[in-house]
N, C-alpha and C. Protein backbone atom coordinates (compact mmCIF):
# COMPACT_ATOMS: atom_id res chain seq x y z
N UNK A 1 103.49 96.85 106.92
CA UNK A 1 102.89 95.73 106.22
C UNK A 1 103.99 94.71 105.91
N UNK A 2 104.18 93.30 106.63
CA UNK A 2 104.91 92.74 106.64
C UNK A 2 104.28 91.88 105.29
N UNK A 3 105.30 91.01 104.30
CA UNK A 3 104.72 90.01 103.38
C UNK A 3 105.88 88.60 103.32
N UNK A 4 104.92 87.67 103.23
CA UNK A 4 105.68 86.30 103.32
C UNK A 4 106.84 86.67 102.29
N UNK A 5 107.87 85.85 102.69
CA UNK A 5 108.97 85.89 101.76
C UNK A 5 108.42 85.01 100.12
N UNK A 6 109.14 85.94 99.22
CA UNK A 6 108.79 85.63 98.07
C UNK A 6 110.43 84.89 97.17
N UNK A 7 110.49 83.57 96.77
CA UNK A 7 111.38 83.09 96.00
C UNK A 7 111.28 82.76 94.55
N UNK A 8 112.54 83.55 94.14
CA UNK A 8 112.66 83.39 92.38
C UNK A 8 113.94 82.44 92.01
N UNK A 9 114.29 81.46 91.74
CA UNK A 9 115.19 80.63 90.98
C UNK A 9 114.99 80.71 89.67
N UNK A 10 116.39 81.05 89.63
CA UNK A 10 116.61 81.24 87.80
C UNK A 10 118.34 80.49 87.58
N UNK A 11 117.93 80.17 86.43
CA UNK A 11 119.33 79.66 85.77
C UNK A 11 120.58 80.68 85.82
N UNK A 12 121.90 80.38 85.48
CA UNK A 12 122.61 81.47 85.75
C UNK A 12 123.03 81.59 83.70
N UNK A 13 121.97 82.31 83.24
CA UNK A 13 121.97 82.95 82.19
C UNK A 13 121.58 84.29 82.21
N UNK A 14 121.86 85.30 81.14
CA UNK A 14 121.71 86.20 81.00
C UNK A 14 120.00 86.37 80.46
N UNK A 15 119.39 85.68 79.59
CA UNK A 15 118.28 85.77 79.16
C UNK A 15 117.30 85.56 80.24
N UNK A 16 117.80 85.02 81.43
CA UNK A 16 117.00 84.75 82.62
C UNK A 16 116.65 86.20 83.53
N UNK A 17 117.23 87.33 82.98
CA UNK A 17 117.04 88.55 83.77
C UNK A 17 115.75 89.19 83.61
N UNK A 18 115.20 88.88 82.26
CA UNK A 18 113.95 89.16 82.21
C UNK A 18 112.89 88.85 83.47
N UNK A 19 112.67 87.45 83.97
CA UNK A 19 112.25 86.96 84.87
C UNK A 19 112.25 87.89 86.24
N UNK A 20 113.86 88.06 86.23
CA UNK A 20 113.74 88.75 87.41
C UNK A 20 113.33 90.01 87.55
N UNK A 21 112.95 91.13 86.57
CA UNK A 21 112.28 92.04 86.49
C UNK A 21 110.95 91.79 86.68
N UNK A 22 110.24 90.79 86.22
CA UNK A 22 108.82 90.62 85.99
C UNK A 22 108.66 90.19 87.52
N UNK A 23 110.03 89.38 88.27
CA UNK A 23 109.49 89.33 89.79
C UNK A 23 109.35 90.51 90.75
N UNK A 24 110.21 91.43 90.16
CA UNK A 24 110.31 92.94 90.88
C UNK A 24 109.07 93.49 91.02
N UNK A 25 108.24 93.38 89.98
CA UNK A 25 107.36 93.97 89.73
C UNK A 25 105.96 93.49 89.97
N UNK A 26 106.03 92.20 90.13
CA UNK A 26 105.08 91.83 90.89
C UNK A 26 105.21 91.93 92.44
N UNK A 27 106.34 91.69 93.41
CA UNK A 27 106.39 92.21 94.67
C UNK A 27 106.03 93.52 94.86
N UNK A 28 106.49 94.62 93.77
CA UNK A 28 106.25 96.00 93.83
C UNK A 28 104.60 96.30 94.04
N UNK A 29 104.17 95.31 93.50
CA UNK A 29 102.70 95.60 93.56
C UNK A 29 102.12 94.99 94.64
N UNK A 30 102.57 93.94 94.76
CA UNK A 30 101.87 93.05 96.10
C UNK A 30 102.03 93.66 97.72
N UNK A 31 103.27 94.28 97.57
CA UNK A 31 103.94 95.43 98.79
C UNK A 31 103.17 96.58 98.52
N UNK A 32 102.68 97.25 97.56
CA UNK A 32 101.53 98.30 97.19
C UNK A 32 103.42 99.58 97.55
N UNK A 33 103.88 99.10 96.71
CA UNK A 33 105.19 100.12 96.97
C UNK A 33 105.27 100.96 95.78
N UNK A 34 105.48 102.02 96.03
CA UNK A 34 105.40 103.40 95.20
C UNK A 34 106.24 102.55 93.89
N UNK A 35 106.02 103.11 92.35
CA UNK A 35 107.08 102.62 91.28
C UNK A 35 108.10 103.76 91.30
N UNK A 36 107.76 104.85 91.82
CA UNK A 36 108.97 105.44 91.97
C UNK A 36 110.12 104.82 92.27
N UNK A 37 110.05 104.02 93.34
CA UNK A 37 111.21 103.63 93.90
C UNK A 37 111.78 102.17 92.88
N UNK A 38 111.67 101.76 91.89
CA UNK A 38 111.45 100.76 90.93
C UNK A 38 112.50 100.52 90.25
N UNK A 39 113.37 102.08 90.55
CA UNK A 39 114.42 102.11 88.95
C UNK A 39 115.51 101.92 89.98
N UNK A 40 115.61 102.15 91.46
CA UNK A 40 116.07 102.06 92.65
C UNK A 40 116.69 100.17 92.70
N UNK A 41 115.65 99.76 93.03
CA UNK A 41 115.86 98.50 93.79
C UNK A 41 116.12 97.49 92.44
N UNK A 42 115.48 97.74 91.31
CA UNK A 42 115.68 96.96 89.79
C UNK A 42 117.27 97.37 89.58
N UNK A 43 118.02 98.15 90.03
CA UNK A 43 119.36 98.56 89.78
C UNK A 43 120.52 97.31 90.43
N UNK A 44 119.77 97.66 92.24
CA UNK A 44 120.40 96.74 92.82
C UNK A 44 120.62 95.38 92.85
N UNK A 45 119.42 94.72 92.11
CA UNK A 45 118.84 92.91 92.19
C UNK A 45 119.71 92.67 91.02
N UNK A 46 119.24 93.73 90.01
CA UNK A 46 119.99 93.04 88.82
C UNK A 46 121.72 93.44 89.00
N UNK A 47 122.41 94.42 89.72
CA UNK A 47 123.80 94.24 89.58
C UNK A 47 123.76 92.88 90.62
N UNK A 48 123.28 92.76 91.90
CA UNK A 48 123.84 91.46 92.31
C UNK A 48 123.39 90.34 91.68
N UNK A 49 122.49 89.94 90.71
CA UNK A 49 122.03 89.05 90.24
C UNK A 49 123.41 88.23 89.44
N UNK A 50 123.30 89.58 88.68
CA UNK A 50 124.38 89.73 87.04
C UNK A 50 126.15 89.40 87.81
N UNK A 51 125.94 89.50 89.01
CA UNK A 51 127.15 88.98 89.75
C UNK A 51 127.72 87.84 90.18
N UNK A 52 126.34 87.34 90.65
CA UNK A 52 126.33 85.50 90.87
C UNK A 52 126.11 84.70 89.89
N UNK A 53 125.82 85.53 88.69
CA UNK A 53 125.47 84.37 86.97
C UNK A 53 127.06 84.34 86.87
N UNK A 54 127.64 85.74 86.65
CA UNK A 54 129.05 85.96 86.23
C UNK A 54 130.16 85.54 87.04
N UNK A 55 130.83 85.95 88.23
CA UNK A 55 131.16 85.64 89.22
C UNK A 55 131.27 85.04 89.62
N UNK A 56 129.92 84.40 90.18
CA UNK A 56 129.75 83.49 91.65
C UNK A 56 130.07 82.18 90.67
N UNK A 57 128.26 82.17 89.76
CA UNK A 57 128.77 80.83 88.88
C UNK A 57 129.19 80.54 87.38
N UNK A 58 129.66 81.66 87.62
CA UNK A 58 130.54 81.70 85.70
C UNK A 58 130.14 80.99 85.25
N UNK A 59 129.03 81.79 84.63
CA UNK A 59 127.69 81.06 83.73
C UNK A 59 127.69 80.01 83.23
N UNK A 60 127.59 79.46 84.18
CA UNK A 60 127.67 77.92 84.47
C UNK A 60 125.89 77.71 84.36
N UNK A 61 125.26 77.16 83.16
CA UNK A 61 123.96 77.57 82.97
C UNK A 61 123.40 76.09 83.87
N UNK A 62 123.85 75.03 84.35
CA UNK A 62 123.73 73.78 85.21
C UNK A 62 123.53 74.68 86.89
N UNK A 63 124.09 75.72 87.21
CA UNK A 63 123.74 76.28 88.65
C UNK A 63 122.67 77.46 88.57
N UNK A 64 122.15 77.70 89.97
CA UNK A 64 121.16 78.20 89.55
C UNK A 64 121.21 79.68 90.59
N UNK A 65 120.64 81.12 90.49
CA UNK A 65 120.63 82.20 91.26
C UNK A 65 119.77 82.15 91.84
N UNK A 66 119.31 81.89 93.21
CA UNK A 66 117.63 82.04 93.78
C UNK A 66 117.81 83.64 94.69
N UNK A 67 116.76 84.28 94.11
CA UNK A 67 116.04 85.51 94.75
C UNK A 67 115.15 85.28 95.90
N UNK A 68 115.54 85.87 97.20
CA UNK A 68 114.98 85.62 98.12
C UNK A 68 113.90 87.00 98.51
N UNK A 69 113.21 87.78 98.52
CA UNK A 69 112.42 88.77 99.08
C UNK A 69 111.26 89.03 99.57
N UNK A 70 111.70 89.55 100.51
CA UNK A 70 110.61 90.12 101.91
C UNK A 70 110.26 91.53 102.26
N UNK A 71 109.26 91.87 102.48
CA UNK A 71 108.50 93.21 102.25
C UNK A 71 108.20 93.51 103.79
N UNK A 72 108.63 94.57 104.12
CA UNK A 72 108.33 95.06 105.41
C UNK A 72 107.55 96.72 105.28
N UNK A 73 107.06 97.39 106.35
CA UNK A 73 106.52 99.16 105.86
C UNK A 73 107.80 99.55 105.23
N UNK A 74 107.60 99.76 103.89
CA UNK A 74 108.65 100.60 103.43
C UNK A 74 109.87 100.29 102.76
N UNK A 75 110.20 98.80 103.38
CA UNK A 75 111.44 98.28 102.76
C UNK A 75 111.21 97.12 102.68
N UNK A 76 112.26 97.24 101.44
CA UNK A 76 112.72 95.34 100.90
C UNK A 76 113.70 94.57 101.34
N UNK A 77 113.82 93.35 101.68
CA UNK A 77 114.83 92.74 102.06
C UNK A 77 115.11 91.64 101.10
N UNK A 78 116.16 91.55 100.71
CA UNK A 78 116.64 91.24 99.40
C UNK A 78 117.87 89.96 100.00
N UNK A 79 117.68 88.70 99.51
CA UNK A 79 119.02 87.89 99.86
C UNK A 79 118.81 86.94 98.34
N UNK A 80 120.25 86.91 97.77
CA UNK A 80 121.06 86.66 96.62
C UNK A 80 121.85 85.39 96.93
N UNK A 81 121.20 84.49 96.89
CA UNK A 81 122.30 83.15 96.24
C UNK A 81 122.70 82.31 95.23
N UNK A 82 123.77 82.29 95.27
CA UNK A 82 124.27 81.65 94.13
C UNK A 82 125.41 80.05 94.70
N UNK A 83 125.56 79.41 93.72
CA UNK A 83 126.68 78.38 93.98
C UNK A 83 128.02 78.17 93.84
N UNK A 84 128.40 79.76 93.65
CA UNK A 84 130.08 80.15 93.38
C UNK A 84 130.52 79.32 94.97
N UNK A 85 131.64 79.74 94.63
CA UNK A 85 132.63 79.58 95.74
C UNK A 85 132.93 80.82 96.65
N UNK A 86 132.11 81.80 96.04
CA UNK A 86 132.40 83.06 96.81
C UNK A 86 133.22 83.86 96.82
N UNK A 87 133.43 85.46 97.35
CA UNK A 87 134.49 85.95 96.86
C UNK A 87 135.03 86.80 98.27
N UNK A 88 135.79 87.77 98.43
CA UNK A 88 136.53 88.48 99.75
C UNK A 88 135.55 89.98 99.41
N UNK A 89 134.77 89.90 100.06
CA UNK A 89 133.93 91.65 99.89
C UNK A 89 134.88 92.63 100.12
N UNK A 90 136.07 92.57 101.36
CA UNK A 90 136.74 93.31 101.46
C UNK A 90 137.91 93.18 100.25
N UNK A 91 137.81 92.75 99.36
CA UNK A 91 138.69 93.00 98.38
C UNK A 91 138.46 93.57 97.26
N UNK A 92 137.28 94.10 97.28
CA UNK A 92 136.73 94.85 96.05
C UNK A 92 137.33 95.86 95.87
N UNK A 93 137.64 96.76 94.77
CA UNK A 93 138.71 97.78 94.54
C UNK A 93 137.27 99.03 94.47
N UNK A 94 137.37 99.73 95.31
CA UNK A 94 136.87 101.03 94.65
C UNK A 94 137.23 101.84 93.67
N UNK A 95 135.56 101.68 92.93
CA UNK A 95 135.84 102.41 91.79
C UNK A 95 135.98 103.79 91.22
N UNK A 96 135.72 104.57 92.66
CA UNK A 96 135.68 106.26 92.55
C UNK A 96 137.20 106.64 92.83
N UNK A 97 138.29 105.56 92.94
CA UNK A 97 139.33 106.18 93.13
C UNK A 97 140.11 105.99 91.71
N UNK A 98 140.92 106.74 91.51
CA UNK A 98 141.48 107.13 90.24
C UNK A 98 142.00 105.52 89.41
N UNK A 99 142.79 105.41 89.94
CA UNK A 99 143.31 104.04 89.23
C UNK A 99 142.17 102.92 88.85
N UNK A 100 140.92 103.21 89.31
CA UNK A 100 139.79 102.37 88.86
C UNK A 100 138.73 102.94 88.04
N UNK A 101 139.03 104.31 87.89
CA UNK A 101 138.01 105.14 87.20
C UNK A 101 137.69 104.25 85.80
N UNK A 102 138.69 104.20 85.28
CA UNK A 102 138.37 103.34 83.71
C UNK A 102 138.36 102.26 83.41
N UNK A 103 138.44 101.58 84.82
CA UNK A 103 137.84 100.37 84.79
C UNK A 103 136.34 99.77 84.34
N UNK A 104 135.94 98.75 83.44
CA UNK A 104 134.76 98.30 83.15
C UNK A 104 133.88 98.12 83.53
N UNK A 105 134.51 97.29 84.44
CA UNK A 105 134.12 96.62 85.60
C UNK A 105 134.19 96.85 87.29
N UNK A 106 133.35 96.18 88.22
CA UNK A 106 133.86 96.20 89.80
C UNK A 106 132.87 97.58 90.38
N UNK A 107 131.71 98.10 89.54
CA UNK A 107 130.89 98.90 90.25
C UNK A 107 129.86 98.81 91.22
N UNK A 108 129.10 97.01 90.82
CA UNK A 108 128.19 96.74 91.27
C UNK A 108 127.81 97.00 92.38
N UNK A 109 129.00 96.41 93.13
CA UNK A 109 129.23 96.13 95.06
C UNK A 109 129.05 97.75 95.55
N UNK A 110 129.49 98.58 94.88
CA UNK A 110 129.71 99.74 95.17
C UNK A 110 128.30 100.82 95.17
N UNK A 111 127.73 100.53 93.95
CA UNK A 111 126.45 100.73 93.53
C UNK A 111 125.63 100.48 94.88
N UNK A 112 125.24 99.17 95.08
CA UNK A 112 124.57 99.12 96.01
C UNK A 112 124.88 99.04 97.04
N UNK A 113 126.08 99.24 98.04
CA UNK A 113 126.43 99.91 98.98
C UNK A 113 126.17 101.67 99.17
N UNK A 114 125.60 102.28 97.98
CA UNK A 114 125.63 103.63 98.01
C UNK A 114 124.15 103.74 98.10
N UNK A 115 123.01 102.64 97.72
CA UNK A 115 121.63 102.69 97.28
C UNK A 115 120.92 102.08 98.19
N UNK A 116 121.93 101.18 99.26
CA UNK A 116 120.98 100.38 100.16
C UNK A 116 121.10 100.83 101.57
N UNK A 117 120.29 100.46 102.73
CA UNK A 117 120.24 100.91 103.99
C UNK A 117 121.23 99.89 104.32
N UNK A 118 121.11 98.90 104.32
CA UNK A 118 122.26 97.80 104.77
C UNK A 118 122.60 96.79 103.87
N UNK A 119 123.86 96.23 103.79
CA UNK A 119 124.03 95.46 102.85
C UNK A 119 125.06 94.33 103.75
N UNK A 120 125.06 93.16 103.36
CA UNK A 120 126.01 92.16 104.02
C UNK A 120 126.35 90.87 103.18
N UNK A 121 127.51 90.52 103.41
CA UNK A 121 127.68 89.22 102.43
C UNK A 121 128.54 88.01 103.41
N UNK A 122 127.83 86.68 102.89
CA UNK A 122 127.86 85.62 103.91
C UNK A 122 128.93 84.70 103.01
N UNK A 123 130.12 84.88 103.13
CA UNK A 123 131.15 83.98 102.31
C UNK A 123 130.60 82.53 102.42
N UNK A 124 130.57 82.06 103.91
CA UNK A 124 130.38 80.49 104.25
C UNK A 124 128.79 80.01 104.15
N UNK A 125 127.71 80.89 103.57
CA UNK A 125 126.44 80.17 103.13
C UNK A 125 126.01 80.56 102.11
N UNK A 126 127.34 81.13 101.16
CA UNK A 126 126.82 82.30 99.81
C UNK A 126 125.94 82.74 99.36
N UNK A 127 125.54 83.88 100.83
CA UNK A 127 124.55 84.73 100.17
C UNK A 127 124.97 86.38 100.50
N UNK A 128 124.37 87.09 99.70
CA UNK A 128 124.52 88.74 99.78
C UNK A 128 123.15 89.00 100.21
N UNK A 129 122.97 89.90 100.60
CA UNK A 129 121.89 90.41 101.06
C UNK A 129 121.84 91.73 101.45
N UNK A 130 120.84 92.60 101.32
CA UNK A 130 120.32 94.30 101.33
C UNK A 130 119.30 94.88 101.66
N UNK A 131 119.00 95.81 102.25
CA UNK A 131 117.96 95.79 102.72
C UNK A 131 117.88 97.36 102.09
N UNK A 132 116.32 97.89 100.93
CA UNK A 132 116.58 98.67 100.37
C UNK A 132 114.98 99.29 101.11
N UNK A 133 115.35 100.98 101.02
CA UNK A 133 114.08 101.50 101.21
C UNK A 133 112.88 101.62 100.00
N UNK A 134 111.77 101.97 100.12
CA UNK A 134 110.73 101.71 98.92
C UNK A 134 109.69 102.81 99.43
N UNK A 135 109.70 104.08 99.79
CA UNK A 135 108.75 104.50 100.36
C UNK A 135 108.10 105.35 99.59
């Protein structure tokens, strides 16, 4: 069951995350996708979300995060933009290795590299994107 792509623009605030749950959850239903899988993909949107408010546009509440998602049998396809300047994916420090264990921060990328079927990030049109299962 393929579904038109669905777009969410939100400010790059924190109080704006609400929104993006309430969009989760209406695709969840419109895809007729198990809620099992809910606590899954709400993990992933909101660490990359909470990445491009922070990050990308250092809550810079004038730029904005747009949620891009598309529903295929079974899976979501998820693309994340923001108006940062972008960052080096390959420079992310893993956090399962010792010297990062007690670190605060720097899980996100990692998170959903461990939760998604594919994941990719577009330095020169700043977007991330994932493609998560929902079955």
């Amino acid at each position: 069951m393929d579904s038109p792509q669905k777009i969410l623009v939100i400010k790059s605030h924190n109080s704006e995350l609400k929104n993006v749950e309430k969009f989760l959850l209406e695709i969840f239903d419109d895809c007729k996708f198990s809620k099992n899988n809910f606590n899954k993909v709400f993990l992933c949107v909101m660490e990359a979300v909470m990445n491009s408010i922070e990050h990308g546009n250092k809550n810079d509440r004038e730029k904005t995060v747009s949620i891009k998602i598309s529903c295929e049998e079974n899976v979501m396809n998820v693309t994340i933009y923001d108006e940062g300047e972008g960052f080096d994916l390959n420079g992310i420090q893993d956090p399962t290795k010792e010297e990062n264990i007690k670190k605060e921060s720097g899980r996100g990328i990692h998170i959903i590299k461990a939760l998604t079927e594919k994941m990719e990030y577009n330095n020169e049109e700043n977007y991330f994107q994932f493609k998560i299962e929902c079955t």
